[in-house]
C-alpha atoms as a PDB file:
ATOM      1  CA  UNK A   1       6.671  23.604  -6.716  1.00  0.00           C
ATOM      2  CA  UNK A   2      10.025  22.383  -7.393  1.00  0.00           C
ATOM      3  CA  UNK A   3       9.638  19.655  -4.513  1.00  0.00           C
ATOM      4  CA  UNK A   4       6.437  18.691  -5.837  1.00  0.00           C
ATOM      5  CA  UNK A   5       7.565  18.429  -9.130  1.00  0.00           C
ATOM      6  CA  UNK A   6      10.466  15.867  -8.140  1.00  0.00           C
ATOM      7  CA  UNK A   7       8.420  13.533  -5.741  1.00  0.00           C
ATOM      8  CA  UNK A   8       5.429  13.508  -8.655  1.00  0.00           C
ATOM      9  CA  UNK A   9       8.426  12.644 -11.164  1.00  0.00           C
ATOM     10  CA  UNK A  10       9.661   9.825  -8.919  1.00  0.00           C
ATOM     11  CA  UNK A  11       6.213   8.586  -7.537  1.00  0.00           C
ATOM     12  CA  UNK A  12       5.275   8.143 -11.598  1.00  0.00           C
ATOM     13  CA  UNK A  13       8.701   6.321 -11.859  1.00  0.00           C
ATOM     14  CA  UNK A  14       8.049   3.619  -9.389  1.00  0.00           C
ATOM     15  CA  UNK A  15       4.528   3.210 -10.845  1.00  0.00           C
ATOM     16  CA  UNK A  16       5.687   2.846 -14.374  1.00  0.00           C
ATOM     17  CA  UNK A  17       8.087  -0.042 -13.131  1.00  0.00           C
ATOM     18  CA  UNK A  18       5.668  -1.749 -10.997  1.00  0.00           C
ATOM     19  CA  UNK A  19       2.647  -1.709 -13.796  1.00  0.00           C
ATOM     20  CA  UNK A  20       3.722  -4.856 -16.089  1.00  0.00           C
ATOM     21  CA  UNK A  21       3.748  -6.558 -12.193  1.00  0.00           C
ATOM     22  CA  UNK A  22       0.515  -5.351 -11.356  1.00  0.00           C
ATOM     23  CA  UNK A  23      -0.834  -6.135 -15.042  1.00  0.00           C
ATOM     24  CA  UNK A  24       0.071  -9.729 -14.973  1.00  0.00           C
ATOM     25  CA  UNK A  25      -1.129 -10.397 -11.427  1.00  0.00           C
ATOM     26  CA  UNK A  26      -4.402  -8.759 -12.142  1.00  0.00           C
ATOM     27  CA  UNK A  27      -4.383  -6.230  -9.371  1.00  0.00           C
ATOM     28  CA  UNK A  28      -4.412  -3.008  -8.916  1.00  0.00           C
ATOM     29  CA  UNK A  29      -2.152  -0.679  -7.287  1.00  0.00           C
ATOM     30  CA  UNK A  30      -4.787  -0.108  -4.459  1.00  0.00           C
ATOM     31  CA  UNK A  31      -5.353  -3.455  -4.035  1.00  0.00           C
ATOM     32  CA  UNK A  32      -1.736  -4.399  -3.982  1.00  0.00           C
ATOM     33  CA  UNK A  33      -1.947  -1.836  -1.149  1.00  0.00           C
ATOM     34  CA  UNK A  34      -4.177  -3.519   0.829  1.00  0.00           C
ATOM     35  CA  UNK A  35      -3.001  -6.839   0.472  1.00  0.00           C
ATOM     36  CA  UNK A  36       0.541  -6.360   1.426  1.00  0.00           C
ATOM     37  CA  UNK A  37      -0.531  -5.305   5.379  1.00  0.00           C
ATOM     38  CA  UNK A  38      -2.887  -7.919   5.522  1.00  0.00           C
ATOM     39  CA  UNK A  39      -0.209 -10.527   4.861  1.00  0.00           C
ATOM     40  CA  UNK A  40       1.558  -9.547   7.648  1.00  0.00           C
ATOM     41  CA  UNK A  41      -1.822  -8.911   9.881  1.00  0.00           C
ATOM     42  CA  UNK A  42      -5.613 -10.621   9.590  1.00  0.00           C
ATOM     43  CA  UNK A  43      -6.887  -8.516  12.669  1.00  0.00           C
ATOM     44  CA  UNK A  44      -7.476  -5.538  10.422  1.00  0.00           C
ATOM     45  CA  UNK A  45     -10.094  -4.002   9.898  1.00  0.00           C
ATOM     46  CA  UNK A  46     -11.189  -2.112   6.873  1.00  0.00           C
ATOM     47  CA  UNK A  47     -11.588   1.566   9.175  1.00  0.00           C
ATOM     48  CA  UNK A  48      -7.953   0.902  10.461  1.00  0.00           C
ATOM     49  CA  UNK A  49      -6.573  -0.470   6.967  1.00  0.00           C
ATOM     50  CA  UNK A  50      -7.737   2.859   6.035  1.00  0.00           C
ATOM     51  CA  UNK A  51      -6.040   5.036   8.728  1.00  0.00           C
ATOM     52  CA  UNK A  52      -2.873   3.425   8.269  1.00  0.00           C
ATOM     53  CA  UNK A  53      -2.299   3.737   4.372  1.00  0.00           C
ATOM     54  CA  UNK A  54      -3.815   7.299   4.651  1.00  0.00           C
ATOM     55  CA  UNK A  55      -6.928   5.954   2.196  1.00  0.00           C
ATOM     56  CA  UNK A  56     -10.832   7.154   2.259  1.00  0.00           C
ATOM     57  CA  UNK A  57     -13.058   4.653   3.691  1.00  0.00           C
ATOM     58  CA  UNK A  58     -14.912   4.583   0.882  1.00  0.00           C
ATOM     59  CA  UNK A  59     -11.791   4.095  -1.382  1.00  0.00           C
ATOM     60  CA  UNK A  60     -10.672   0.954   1.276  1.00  0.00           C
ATOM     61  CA  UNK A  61     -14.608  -0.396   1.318  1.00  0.00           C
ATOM     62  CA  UNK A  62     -15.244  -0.575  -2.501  1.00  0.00           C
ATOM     63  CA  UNK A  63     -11.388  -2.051  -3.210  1.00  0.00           C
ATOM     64  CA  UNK A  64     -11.774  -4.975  -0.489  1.00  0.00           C
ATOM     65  CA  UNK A  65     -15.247  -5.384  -2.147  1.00  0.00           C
ATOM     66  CA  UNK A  66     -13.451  -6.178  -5.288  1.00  0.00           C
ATOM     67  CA  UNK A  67     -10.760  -8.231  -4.094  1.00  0.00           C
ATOM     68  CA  UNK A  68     -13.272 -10.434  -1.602  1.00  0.00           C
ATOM     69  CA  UNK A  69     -16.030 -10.673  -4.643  1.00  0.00           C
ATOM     70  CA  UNK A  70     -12.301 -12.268  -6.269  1.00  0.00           C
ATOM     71  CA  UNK A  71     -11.727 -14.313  -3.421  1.00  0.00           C
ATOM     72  CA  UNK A  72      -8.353 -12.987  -2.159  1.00  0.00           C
ATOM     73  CA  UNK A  73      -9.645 -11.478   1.172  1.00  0.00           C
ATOM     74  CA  UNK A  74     -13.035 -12.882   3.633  1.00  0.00           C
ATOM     75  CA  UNK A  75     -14.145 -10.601   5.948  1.00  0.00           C
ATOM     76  CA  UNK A  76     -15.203 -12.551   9.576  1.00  0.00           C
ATOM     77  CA  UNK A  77     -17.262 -10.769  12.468  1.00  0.00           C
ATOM     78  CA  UNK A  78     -14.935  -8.644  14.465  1.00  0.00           C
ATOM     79  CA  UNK A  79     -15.381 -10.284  17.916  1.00  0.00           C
ATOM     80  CA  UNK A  80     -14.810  -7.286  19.922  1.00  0.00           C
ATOM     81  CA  UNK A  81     -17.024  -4.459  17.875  1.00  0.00           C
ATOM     82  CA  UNK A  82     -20.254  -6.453  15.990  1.00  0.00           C
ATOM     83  CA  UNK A  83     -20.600  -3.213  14.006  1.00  0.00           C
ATOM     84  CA  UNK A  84     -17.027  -3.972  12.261  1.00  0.00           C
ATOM     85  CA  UNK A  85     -15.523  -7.094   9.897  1.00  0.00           C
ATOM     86  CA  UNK A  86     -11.621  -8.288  10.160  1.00  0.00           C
ATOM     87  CA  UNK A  87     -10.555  -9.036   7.305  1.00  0.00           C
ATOM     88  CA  UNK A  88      -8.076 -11.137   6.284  1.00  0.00           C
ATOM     89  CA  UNK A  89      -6.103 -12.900   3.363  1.00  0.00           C
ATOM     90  CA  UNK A  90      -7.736 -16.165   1.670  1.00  0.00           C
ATOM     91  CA  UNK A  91      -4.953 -18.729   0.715  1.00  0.00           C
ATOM     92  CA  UNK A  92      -5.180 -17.280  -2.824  1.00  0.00           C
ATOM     93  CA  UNK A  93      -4.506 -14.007  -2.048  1.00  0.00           C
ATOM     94  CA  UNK A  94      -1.476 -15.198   0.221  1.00  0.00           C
ATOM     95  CA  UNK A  95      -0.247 -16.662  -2.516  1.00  0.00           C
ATOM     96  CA  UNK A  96      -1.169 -13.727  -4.635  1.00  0.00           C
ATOM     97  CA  UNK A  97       0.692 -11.093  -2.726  1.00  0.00           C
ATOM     98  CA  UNK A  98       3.905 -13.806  -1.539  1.00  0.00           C
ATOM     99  CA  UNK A  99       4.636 -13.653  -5.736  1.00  0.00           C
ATOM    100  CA  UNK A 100       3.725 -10.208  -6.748  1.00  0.00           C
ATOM    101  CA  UNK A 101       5.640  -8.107  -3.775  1.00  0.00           C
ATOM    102  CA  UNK A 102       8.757  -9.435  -4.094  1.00  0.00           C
ATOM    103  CA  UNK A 103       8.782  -8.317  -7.319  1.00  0.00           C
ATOM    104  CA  UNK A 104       7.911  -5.205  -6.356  1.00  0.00           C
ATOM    105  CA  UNK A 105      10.453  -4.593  -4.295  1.00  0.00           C
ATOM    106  CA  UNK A 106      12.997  -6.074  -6.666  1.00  0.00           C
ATOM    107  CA  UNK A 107      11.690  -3.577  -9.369  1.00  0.00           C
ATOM    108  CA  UNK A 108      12.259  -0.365  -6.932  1.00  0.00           C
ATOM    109  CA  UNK A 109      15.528  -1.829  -5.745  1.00  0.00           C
ATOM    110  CA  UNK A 110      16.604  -1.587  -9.462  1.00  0.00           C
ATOM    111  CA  UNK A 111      15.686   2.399  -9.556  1.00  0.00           C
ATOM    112  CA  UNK A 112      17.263   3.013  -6.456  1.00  0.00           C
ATOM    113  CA  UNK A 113      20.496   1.607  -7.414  1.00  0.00           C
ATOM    114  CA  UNK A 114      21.587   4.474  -8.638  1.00  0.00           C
ATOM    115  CA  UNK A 115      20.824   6.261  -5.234  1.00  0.00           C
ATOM    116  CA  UNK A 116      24.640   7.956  -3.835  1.00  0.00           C
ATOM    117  CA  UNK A 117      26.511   6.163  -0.850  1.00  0.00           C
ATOM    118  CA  UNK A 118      24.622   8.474   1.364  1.00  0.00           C
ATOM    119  CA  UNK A 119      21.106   7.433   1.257  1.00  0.00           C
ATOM    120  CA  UNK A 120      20.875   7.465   4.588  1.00  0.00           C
ATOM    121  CA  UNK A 121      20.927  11.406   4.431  1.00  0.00           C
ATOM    122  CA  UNK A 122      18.160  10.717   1.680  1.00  0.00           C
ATOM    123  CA  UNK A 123      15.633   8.925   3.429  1.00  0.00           C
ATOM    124  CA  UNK A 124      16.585  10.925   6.577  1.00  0.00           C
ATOM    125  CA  UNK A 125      15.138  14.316   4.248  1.00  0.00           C
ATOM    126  CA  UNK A 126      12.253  12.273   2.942  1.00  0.00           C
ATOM    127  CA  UNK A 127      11.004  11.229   6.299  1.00  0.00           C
ATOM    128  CA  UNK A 128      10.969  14.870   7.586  1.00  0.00           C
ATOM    129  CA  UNK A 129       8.941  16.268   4.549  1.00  0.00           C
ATOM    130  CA  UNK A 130       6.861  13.272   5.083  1.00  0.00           C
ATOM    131  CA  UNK A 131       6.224  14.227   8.772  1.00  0.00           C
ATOM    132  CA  UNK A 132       6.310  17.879   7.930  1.00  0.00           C
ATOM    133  CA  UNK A 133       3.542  17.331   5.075  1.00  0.00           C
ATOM    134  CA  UNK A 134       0.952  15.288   7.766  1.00  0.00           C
ATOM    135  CA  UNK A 135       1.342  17.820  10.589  1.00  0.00           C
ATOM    136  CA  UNK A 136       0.255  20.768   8.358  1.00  0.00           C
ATOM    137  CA  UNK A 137      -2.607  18.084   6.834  1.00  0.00           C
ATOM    138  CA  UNK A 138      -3.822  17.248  10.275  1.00  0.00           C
ATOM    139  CA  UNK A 139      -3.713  20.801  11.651  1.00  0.00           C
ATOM    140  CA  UNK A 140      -7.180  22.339  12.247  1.00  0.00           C
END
């Protein structure tokens, strides 16, 4: 519990200093989310934008829903499966996500400042719990 407790403690952290960000963009975490691999990406579809941020379906369907009905994302016949869309950034949610991320980042860089000289030994930990958490979640 004590691991949980520290990576719930730091995952509210990060939230709380990305919030005022969010706020005055007028997205939403999720949405920020989505929009981040789609600016680097409009071949996605909403099934894969789903597998790769580890989100429901459902979750991913009913948040691009919100952001197209704003007019940050279109969604455009996926040539090579006519059951799918690719969707993709609109010019105003390029612009959207080129002002709110680097803020983001700039706001997490701030609490990990303080991080010790060996981070490296850090992120090396965090990336086998990581790994170590999805292998028990995908086991049968």
């Amino acid at each position: 519990m004590l691991v949980v407790g520290q990576i719930n403690r730091i995952a509210a952290a990060l939230e709380v200093a990305v919030e005022p960000i969010y706020a005055a963009a007028g997205v939403s975490a999720t949405e920020v989310q989505l929009l981040v691999p789609l600016r680097h990406s409009d071949n996605l579809s909403a099934i894969r934008l789903a597998e790769q941020l580890g989100m429901t379906r459902a979750g991913v369907s009913k948040a691009l829903g919100a952001l197209e009905t704003r007019r940050l994302i279109a969604r455009r016949p996926n040539p090579a499966d006519r059951r799918s869309a690719l969707v993709e950034l609109t010019d105003t949610g390029r612009a959207l996500i080129d002002d709110v991320f680097p803020k983001e980042l700039h706001a997490h860089a701030e609490l990990l400042a303080q991080l010790p000289e060996d981070r490296r030994r850090i992120v090396d930990s965090l990336r086998t719990l990581a790994t170590a958490v999805e292998t028990v979640r995908s086991a049968p």
